[in-house]
Protein backbone atom coordinates (compact mmCIF):
# COMPACT_ATOMS: atom_id res chain seq x y z
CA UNK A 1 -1.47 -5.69 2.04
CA UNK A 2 -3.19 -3.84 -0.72
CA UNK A 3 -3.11 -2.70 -3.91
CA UNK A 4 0.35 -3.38 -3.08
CA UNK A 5 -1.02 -5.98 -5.04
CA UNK A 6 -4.00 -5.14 -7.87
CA UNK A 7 -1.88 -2.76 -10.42
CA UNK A 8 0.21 -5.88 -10.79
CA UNK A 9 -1.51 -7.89 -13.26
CA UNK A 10 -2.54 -5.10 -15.36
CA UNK A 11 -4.78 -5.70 -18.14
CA UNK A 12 -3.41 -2.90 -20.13
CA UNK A 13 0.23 -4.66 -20.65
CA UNK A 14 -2.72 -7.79 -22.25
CA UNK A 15 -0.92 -9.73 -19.14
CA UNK A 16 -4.38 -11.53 -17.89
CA UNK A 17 -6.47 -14.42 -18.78
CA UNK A 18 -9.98 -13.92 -20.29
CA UNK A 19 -11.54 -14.95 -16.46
CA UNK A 20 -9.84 -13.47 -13.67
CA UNK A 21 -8.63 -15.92 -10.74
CA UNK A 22 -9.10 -13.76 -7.66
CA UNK A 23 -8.85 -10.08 -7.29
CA UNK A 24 -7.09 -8.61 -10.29
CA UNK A 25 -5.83 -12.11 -11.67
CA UNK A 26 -3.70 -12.42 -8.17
CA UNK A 27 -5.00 -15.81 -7.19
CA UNK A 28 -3.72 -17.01 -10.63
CA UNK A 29 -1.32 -19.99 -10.24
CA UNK A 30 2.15 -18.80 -10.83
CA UNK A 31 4.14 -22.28 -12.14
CA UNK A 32 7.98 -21.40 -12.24
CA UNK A 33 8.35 -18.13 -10.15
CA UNK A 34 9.36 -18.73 -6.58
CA UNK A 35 6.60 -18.78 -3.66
CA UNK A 36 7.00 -17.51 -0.31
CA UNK A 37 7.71 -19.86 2.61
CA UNK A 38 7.53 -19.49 5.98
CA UNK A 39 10.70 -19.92 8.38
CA UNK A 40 12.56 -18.10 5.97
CA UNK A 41 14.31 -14.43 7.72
CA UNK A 42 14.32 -11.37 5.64
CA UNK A 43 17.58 -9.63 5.03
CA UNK A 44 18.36 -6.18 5.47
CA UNK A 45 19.14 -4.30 3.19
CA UNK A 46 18.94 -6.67 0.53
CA UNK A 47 15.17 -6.83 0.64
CA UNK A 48 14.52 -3.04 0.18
CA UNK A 49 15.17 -3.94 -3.40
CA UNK A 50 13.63 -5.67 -6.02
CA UNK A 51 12.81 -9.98 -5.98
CA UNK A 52 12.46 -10.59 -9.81
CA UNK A 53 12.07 -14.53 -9.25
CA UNK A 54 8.73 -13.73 -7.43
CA UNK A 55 5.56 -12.39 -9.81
CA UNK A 56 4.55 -9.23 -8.08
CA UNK A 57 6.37 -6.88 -5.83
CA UNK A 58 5.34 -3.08 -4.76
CA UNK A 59 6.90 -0.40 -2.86
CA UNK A 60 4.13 2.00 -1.12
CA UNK A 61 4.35 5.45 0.96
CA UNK A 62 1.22 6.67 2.41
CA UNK A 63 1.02 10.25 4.72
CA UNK A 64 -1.23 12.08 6.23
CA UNK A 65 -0.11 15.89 6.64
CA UNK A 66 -1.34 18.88 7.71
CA UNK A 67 -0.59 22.33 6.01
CA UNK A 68 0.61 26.35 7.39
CA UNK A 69 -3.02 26.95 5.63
CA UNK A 70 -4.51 24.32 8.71
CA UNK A 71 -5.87 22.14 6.19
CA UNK A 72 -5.45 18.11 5.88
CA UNK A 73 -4.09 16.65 2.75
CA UNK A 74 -2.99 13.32 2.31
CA UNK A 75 -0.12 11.68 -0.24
CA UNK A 76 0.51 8.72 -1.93
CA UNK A 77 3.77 7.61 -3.86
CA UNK A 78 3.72 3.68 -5.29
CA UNK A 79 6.00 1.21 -7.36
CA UNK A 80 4.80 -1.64 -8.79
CA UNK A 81 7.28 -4.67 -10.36
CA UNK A 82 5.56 -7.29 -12.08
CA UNK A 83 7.08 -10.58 -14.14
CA UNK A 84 5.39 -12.07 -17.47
CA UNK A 85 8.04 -14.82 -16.61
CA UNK A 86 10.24 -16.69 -13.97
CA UNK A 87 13.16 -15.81 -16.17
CA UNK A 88 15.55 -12.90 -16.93
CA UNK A 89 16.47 -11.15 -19.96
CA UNK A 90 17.85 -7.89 -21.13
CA UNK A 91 16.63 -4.70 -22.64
CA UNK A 92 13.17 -4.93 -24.54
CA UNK A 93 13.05 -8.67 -23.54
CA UNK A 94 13.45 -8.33 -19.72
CA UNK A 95 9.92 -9.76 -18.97
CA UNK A 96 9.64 -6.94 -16.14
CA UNK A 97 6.70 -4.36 -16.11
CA UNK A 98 6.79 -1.75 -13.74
CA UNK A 99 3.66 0.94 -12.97
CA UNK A 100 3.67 3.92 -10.47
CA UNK A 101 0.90 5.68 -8.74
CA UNK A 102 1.31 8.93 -7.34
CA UNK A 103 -1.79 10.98 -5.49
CA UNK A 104 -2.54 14.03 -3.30
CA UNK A 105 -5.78 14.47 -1.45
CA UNK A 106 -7.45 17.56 0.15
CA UNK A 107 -11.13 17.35 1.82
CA UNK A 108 -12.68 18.54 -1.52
CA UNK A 109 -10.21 17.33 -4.60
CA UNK A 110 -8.48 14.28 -5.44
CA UNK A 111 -5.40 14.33 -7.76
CA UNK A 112 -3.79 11.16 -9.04
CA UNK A 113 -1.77 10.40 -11.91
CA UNK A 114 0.24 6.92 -12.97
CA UNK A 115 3.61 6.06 -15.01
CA UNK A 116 4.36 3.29 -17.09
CA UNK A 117 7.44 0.88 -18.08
CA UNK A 118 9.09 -2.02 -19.45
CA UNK A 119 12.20 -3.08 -17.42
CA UNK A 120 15.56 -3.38 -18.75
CA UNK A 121 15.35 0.10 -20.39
CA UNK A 122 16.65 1.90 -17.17
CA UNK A 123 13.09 3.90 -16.83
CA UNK A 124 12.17 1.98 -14.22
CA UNK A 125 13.76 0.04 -11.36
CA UNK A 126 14.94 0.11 -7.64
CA UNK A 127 18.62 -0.45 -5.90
CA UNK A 128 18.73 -1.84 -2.65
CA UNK A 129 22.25 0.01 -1.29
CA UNK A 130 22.00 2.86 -1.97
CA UNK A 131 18.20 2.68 -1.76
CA UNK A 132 16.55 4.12 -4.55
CA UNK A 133 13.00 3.62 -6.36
CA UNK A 134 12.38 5.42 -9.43
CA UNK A 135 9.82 5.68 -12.62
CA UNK A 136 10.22 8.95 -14.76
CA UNK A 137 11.27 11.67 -12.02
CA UNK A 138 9.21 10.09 -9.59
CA UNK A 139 11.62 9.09 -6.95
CA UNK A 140 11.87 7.54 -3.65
CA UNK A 141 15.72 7.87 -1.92
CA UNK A 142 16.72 6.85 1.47
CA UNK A 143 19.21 5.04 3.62
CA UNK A 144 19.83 1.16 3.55
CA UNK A 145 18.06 0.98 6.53
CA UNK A 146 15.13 3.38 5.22
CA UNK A 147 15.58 5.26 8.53
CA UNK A 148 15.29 8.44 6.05
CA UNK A 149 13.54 8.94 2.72
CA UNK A 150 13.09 11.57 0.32
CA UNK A 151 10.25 11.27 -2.21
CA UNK A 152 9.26 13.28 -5.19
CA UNK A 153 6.33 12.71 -7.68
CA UNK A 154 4.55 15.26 -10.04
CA UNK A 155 1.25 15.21 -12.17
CA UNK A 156 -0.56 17.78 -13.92
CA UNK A 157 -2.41 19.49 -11.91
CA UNK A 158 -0.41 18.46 -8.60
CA UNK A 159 3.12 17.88 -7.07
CA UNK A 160 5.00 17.12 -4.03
CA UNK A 161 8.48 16.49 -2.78
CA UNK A 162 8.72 15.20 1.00
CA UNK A 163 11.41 14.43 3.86
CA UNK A 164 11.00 11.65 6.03
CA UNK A 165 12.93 10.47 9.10
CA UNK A 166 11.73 6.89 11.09
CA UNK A 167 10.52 6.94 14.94
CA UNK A 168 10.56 3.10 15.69
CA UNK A 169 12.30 0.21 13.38
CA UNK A 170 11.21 -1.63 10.43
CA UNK A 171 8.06 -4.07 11.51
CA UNK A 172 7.61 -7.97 10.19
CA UNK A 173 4.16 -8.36 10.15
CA UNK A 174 2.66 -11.85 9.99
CA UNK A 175 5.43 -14.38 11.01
CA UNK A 176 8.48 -12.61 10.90
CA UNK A 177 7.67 -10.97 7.34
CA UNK A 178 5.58 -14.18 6.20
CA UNK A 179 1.94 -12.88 5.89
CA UNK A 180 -0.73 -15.30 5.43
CA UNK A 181 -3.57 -14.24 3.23
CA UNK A 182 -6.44 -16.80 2.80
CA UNK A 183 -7.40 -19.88 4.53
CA UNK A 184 -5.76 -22.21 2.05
CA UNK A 185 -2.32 -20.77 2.60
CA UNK A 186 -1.90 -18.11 0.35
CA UNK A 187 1.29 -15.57 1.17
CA UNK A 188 3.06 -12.91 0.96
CA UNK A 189 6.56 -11.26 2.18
CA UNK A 190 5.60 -8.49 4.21
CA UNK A 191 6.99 -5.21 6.02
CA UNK A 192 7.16 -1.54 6.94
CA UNK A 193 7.87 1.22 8.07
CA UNK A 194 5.04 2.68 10.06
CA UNK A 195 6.05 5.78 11.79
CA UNK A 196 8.00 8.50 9.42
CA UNK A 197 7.78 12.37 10.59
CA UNK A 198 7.05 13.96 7.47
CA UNK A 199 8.17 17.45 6.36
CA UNK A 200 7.95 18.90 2.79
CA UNK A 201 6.16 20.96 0.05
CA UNK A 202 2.69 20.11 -1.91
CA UNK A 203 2.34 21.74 -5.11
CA UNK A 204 -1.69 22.38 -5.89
CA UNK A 205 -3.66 24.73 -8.60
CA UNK A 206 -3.99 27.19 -5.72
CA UNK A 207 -0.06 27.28 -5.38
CA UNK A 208 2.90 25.79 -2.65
CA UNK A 209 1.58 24.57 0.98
CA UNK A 210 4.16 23.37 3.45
CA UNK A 211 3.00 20.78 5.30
CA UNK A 212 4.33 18.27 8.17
CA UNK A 213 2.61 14.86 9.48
CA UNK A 214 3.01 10.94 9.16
CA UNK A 215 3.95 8.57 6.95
CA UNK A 216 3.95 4.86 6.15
CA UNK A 217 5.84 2.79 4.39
CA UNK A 218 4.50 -1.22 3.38
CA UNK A 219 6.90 -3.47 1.36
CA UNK A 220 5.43 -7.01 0.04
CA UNK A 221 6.39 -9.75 -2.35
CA UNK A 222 5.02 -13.02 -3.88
CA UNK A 223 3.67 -14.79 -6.83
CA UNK A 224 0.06 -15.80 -5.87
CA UNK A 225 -0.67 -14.04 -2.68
CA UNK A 226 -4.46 -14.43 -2.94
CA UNK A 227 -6.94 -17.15 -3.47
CA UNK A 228 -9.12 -18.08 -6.49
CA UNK A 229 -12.07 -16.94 -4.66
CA UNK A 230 -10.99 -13.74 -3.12
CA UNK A 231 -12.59 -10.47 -4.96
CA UNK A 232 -11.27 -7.84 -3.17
CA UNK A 233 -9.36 -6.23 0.44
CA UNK A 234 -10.09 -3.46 2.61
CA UNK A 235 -7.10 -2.35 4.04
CA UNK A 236 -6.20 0.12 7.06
CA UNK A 237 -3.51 1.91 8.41
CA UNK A 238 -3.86 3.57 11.88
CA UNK A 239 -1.84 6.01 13.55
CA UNK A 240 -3.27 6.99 16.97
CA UNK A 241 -2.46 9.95 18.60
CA UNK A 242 -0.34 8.42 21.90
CA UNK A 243 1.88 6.88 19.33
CA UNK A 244 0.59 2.75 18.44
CA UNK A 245 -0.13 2.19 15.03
CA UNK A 246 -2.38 -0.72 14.05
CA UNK A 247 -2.51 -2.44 10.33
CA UNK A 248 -5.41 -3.97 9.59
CA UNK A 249 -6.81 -6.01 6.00
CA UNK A 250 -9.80 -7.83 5.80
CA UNK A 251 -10.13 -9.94 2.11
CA UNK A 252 -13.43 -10.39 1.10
CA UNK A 253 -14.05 -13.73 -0.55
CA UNK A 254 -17.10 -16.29 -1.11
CA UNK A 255 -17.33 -16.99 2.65
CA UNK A 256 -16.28 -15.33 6.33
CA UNK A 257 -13.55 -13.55 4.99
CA UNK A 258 -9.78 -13.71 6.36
CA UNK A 259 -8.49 -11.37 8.39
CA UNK A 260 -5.05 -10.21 9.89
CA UNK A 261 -3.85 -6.91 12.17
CA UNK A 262 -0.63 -6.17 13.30
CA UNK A 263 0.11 -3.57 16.77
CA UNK A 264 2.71 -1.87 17.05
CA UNK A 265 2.76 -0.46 20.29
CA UNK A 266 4.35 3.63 21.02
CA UNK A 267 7.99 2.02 21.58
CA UNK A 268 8.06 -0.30 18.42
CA UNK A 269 6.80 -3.85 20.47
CA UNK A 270 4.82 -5.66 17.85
CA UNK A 271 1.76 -8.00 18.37
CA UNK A 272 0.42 -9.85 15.74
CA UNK A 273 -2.57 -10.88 15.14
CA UNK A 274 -4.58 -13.95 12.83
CA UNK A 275 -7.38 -13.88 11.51
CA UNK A 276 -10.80 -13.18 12.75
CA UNK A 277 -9.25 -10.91 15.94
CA UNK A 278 -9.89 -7.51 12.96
CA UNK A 279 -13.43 -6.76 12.51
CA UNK A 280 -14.18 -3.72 10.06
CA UNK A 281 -17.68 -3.21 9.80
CA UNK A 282 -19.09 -0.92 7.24
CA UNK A 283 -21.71 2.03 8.46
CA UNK A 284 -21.98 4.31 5.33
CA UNK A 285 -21.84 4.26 1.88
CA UNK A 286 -21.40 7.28 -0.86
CA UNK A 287 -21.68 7.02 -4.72
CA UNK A 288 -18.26 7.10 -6.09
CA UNK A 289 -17.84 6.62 -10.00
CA UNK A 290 -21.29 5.20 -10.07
CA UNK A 291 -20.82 2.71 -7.77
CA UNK A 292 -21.47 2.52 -3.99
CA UNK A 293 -18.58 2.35 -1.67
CA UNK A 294 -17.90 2.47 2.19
CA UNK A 295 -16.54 5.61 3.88
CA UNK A 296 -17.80 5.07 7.06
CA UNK A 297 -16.54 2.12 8.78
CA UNK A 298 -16.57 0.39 12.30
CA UNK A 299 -12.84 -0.88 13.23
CA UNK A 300 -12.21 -2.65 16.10
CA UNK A 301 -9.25 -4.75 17.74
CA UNK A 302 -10.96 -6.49 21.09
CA UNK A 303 -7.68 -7.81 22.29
CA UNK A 304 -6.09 -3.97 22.26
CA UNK A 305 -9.54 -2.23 23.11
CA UNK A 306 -9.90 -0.38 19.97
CA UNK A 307 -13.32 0.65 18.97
CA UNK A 308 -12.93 3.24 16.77
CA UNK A 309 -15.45 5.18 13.61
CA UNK A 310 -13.27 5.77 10.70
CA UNK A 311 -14.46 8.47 8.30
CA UNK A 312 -12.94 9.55 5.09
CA UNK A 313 -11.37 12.79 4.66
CA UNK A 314 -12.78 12.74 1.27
CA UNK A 315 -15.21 10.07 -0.35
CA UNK A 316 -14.51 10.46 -3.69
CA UNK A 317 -10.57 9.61 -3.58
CA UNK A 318 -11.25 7.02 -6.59
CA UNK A 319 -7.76 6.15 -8.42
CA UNK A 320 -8.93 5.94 -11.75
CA UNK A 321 -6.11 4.18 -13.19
CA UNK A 322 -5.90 0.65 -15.62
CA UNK A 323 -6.54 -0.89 -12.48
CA UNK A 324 -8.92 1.52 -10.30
CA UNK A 325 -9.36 1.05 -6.67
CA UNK A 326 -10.12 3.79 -3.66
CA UNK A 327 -7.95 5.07 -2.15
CA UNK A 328 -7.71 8.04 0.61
CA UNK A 329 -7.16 9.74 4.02
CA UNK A 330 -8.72 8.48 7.14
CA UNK A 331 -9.98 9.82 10.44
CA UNK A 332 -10.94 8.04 13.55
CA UNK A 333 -12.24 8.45 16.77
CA UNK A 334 -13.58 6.21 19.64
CA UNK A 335 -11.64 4.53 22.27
CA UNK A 336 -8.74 5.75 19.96
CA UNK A 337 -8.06 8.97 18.17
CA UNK A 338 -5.81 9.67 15.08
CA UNK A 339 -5.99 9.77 11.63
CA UNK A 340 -4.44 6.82 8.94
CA UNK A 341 -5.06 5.81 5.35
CA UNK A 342 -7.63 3.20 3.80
CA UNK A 343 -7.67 0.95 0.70
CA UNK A 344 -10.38 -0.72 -0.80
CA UNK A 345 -10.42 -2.91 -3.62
CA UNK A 346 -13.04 -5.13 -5.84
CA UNK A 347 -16.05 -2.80 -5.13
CA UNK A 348 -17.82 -2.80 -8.75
């Protein structure tokens, strides 16, 4: 889930209506681009790359790391595709915009920067065999089976470039890759790759730190993957100590909610779960670019026993970019321990 979906429909390409359907435009119709179905299987490694007939695509690394210094940092490397229209063209006409989001964390600063690009220019774009994601020098390179990764990103007062190698296989979450997202049947296409040992270098003010930890990986497609009345997602990653991993979103709309978790146990066995079996309560708030938002939270998971307290490693990891969202390193600790990244969306 995620902002995997918001940058999407930015407002600063003038691609959105004067009222907003949903969170950032996405429960817009979407006549004319194709819509996810269920039933249908994902292919391998076709699917790593891009899906221009659908709206809005993204391509999202999260990690949590620790440095030589002892300290926690966490990283963030996105691609966004999004289509103006069902329809292809070339060069200046391709209707393909494409926005990246790159961000490093540390328990007292919060670096982020973002790229922007028209398709069909060559700035932008991402190959499915080889694999390879790119805006700028930004880059994301791995094998067709994203078993390994390399990624790169740089902004100006931060940098990193990263190694990654898989644990377990690729996960389908929902059915077999087709995640439901509200009530009334909104969807998604939806994977990743939740358990990458991560090796590389940040680059802060202070100079290199070498660091080593976790990383995730979430790919997702569609064309209206949220409903009208949805304003907004919180979204959690998990990765506990003994080796599960749990993804969890809960989308906030103008009545219970909707809900949806996926387990994935130490030796890859996935569970999934619909909604209302996630519960994320919030328990604290702090002020974060003048508005209030949660960075204490209650998550739980009765069927798998988790009860955990998720705290932020840092409350003020606001992505002010022409979308803005929060987003930042987690820890937890309850009937699990571990640590994990959050998202939260629609807080104004």
């Amino acid at each position: 889930m995620s902002v995997r979906i918001l940058a999407i429909c930015w407002v600063l390409m003038g691609a959105l209506p004067a009222i907003a359907q949903g969170f950032a435009d996405l429960g817009r119709t979407s006549e004319g681009f194709a819509q996810p179905i269920p039933g249908v299987a994902l292919s391998f490694p076709e699917d790593h790359g891009a899906h221009p007939e659908y709206r809005i695509e993204w391509w999202y690394l999260t990690a949590t790391l620790t440095g030589e210094d002892g300290q926690d940092y966490g990283v963030q490397w996105t691609l966004f595709r999004s289509a103006l229209q069902p329809t292809e063209a070339e060069g200046w006409q391709s209707p393909q915009l494409w926005m990246g989001h790159a961000a490093l964390t540390t328990s007292d600063a919060h670096y982020f920067a973002e790229r922007r690009s028209r398709g069909g220019m060559g700035q932008a774009g991402v190959t499915a065999s080889p694999f390879e994601a790119w805006i700028d020098d930004w880059t994301m390179i791995g094998s067709d089976d994203l078993s390994s990764l390399s990624v790169t990103a740089t902004g100006a007062e931060f940098g990193y470039a990263l190694n990654m190698t898989a644990n377990t296989p690729l996960v389908l979450h929902g059915n077999q890759g087709y995640s439901v997202k509200s009530a009334s049947g909104q969807a998604s296409y939806y994977y990743a790759q939740p358990s990458y040992a991560v090796s590389g270098t940040l680059q802060l003010p202070d100079g290199p730190v070498k660091v080593t930890g976790n990383g995730w990986l979430d790919r997702e497609w569609s064309s209206q993957p949220l409903a009208a009345d949805q304003t907004g997602w919180d979204w959690f990653s998990l990765a506990m100590d003994d080796g599960a991993r749990l993804m969890g979103f809960f989308l906030r709309d103008s009545g219970n909610g909707y809900s949806s978790a996926t387990w994935i146990a130490p030796d890859g066995t996935v569970q999934v779960y619909g909604d209302g079996a996630f519960l994320a309560t919030p328990l604290a708030t702090a002020m974060v670019e003048g508005r209030d938002i949660p960075v204490r939270w209650r998550v739980e998971l009765p069927a798998k026993g988790v009860n955990v307290e998720v705290s932020a490693l840092n409350s003020q990891s606001w992505m002010g970019t022409s979308f803005a969202y929060w987003e930042g390193p987690i820890r937890f600790s309850g009937s699990h321990q571990g640590r994990g990244y959050l998202e939260m969306t629609g807080y104004e």
